[in-house]
N, C-alpha and C. Protein backbone atom coordinates (compact mmCIF):
# COMPACT_ATOMS: atom_id res chain seq x y z
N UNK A 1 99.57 93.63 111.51
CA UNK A 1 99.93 94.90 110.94
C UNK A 1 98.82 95.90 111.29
N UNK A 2 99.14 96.97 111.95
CA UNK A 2 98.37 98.14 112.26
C UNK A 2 97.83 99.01 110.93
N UNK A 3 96.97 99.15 110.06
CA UNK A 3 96.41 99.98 109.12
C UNK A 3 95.64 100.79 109.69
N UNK A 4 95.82 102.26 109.27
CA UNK A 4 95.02 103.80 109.35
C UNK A 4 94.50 104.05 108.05
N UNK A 5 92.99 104.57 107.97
CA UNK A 5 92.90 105.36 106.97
C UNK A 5 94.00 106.48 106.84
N UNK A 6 94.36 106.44 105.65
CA UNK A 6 95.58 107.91 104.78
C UNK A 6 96.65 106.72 104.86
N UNK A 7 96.56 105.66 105.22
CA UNK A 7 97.73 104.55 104.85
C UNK A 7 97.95 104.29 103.33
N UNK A 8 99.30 104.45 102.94
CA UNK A 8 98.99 103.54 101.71
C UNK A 8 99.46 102.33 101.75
N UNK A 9 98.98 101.14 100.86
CA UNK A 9 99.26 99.80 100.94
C UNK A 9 99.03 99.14 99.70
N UNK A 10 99.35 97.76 99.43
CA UNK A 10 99.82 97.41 98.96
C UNK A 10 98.72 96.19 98.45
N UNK A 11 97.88 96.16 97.44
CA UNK A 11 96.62 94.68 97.70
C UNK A 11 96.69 93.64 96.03
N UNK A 12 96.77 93.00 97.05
CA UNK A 12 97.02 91.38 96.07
C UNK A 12 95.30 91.25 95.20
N UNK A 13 95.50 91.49 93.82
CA UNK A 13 94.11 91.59 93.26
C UNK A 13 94.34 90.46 91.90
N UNK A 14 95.06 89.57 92.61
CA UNK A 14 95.24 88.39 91.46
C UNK A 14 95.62 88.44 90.08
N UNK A 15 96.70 89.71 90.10
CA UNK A 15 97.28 89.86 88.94
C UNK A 15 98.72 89.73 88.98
N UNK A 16 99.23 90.34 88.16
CA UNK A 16 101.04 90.00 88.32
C UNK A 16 101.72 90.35 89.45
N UNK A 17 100.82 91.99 89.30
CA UNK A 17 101.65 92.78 89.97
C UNK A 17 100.61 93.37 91.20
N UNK A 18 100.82 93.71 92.46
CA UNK A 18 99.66 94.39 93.08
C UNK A 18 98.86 95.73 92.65
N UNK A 19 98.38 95.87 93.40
CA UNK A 19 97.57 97.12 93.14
C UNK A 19 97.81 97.90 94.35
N UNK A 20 98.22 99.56 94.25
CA UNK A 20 98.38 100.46 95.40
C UNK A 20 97.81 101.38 95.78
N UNK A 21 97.24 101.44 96.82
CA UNK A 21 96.70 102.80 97.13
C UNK A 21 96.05 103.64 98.16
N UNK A 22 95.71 104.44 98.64
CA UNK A 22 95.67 105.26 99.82
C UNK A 22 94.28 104.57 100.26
N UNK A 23 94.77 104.64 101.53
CA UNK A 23 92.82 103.66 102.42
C UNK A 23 92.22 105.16 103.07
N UNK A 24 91.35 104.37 102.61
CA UNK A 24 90.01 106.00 102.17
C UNK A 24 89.12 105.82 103.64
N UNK A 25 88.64 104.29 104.20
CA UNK A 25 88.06 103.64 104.28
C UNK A 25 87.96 102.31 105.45
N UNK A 26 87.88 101.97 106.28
CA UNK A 26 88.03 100.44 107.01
C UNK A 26 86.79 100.70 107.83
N UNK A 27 86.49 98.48 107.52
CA UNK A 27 85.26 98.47 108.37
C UNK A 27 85.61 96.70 108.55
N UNK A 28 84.63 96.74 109.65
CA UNK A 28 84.97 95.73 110.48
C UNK A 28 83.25 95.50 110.92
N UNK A 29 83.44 93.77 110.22
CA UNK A 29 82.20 92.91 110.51
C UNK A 29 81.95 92.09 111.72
N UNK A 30 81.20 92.20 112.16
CA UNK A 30 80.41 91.30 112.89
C UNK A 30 79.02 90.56 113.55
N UNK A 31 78.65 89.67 114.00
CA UNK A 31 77.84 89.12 114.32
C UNK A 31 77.09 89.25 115.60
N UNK A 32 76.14 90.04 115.84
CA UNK A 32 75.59 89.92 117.24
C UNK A 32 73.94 89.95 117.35
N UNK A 33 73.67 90.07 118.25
CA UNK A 33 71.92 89.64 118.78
C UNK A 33 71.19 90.36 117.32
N UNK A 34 71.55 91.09 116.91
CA UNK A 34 70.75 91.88 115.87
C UNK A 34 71.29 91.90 114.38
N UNK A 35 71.89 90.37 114.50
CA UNK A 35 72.25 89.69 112.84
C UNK A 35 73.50 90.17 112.54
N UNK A 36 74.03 90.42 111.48
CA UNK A 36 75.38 91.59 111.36
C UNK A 36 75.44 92.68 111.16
N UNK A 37 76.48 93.31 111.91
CA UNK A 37 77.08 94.69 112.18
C UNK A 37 78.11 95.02 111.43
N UNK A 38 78.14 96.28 110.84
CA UNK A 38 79.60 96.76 110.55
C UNK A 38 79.39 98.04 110.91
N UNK A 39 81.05 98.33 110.88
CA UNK A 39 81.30 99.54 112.05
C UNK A 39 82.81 100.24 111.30
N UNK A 40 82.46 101.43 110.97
CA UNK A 40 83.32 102.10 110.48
C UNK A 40 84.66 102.87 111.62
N UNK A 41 85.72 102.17 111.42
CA UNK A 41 86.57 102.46 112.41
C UNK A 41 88.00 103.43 111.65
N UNK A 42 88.67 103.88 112.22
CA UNK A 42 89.87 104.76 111.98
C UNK A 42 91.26 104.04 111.71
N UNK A 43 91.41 103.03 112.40
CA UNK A 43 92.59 102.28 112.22
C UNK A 43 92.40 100.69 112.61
N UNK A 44 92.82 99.99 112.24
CA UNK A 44 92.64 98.51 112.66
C UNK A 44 93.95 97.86 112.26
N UNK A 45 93.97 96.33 113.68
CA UNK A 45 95.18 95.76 113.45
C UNK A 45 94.67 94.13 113.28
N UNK A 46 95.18 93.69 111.98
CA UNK A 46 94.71 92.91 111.02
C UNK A 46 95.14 91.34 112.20
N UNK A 47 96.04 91.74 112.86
CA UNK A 47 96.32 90.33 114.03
C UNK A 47 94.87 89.78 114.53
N UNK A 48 94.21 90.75 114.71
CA UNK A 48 93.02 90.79 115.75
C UNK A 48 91.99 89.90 114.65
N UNK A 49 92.41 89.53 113.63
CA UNK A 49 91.35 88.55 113.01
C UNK A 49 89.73 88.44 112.43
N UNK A 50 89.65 89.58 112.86
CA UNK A 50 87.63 90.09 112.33
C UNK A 50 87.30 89.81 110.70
N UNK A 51 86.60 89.99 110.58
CA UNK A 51 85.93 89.85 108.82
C UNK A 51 85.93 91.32 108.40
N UNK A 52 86.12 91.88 107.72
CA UNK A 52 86.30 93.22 107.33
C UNK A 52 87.07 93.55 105.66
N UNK A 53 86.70 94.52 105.35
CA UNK A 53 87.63 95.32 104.33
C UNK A 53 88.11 96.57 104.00
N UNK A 54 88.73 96.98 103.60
CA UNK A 54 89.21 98.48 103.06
C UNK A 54 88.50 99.48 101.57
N UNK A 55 88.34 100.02 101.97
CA UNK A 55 88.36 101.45 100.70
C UNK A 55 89.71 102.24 100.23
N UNK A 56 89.77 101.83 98.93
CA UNK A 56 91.62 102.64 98.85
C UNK A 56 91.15 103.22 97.46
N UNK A 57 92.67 104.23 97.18
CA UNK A 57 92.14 104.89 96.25
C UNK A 57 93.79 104.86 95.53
N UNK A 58 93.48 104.63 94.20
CA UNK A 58 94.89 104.71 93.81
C UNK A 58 95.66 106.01 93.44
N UNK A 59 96.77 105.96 93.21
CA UNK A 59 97.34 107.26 92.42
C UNK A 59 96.80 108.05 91.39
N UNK A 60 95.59 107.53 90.74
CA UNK A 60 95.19 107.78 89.47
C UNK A 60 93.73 108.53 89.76
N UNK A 61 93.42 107.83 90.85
CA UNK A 61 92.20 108.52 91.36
C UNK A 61 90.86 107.35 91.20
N UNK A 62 91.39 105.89 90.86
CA UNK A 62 90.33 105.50 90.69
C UNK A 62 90.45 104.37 92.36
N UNK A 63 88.78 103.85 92.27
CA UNK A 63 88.42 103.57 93.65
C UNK A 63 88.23 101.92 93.78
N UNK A 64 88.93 101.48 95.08
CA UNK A 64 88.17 99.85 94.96
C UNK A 64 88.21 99.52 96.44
N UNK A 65 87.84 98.33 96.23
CA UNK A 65 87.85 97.95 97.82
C UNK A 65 88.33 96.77 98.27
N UNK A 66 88.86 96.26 99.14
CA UNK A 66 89.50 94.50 99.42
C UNK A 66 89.15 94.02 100.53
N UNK A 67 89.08 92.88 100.40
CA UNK A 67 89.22 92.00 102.29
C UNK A 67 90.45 92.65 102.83
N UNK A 68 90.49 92.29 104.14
CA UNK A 68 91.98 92.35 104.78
C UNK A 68 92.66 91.61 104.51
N UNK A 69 92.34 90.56 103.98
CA UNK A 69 93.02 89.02 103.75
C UNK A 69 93.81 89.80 102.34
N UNK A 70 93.83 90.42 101.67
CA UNK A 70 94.33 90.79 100.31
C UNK A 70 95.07 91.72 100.07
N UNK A 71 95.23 92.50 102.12
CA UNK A 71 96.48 93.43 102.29
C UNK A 71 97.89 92.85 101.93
N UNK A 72 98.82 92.95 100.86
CA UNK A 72 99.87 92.50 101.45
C UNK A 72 101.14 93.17 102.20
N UNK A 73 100.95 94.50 102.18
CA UNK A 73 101.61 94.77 102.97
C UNK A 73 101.31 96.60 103.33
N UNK A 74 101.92 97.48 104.18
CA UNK A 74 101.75 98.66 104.71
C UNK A 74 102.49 99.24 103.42
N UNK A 75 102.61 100.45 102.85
CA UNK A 75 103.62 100.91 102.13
C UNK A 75 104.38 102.11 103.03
């Protein structure tokens, strides 16, 4: 699934029901000669498998953040 910040979506936060809200936010981890990196990117496609998470913001105005693993879906 392709995610843009101004996406809204949909994140599994281990309650009944999900939690929704606009991605503020994406970054993408990794490992190289100089220990780990993260790198603030514009859009990312979750196929591609990296370590990373989101910044979203809900309807209400309040703020959180998730793995990608906890997207469940684009809205």
């Amino acid at each position: 699934m392709l995610i843009k910040v101004s996406d809204n979506v949909s994140v599994n936060v281990r309650k009944i029901l999900p939690r929704e809200g606009k991605i503020t936010g994406i970054q993408i981890s990794s490992t190289g000669e100089s220990g780990l990196n993260e790198y603030q990117v514009g859009e990312y496609n979750t196929d591609c498998n990296y370590t990373g998470s989101i910044n979203y913001e809900t309807e209400n105005g309040d703020q959180y953040w998730a793995y990608f693993s906890q997207i469940e879906k684009e809205m």
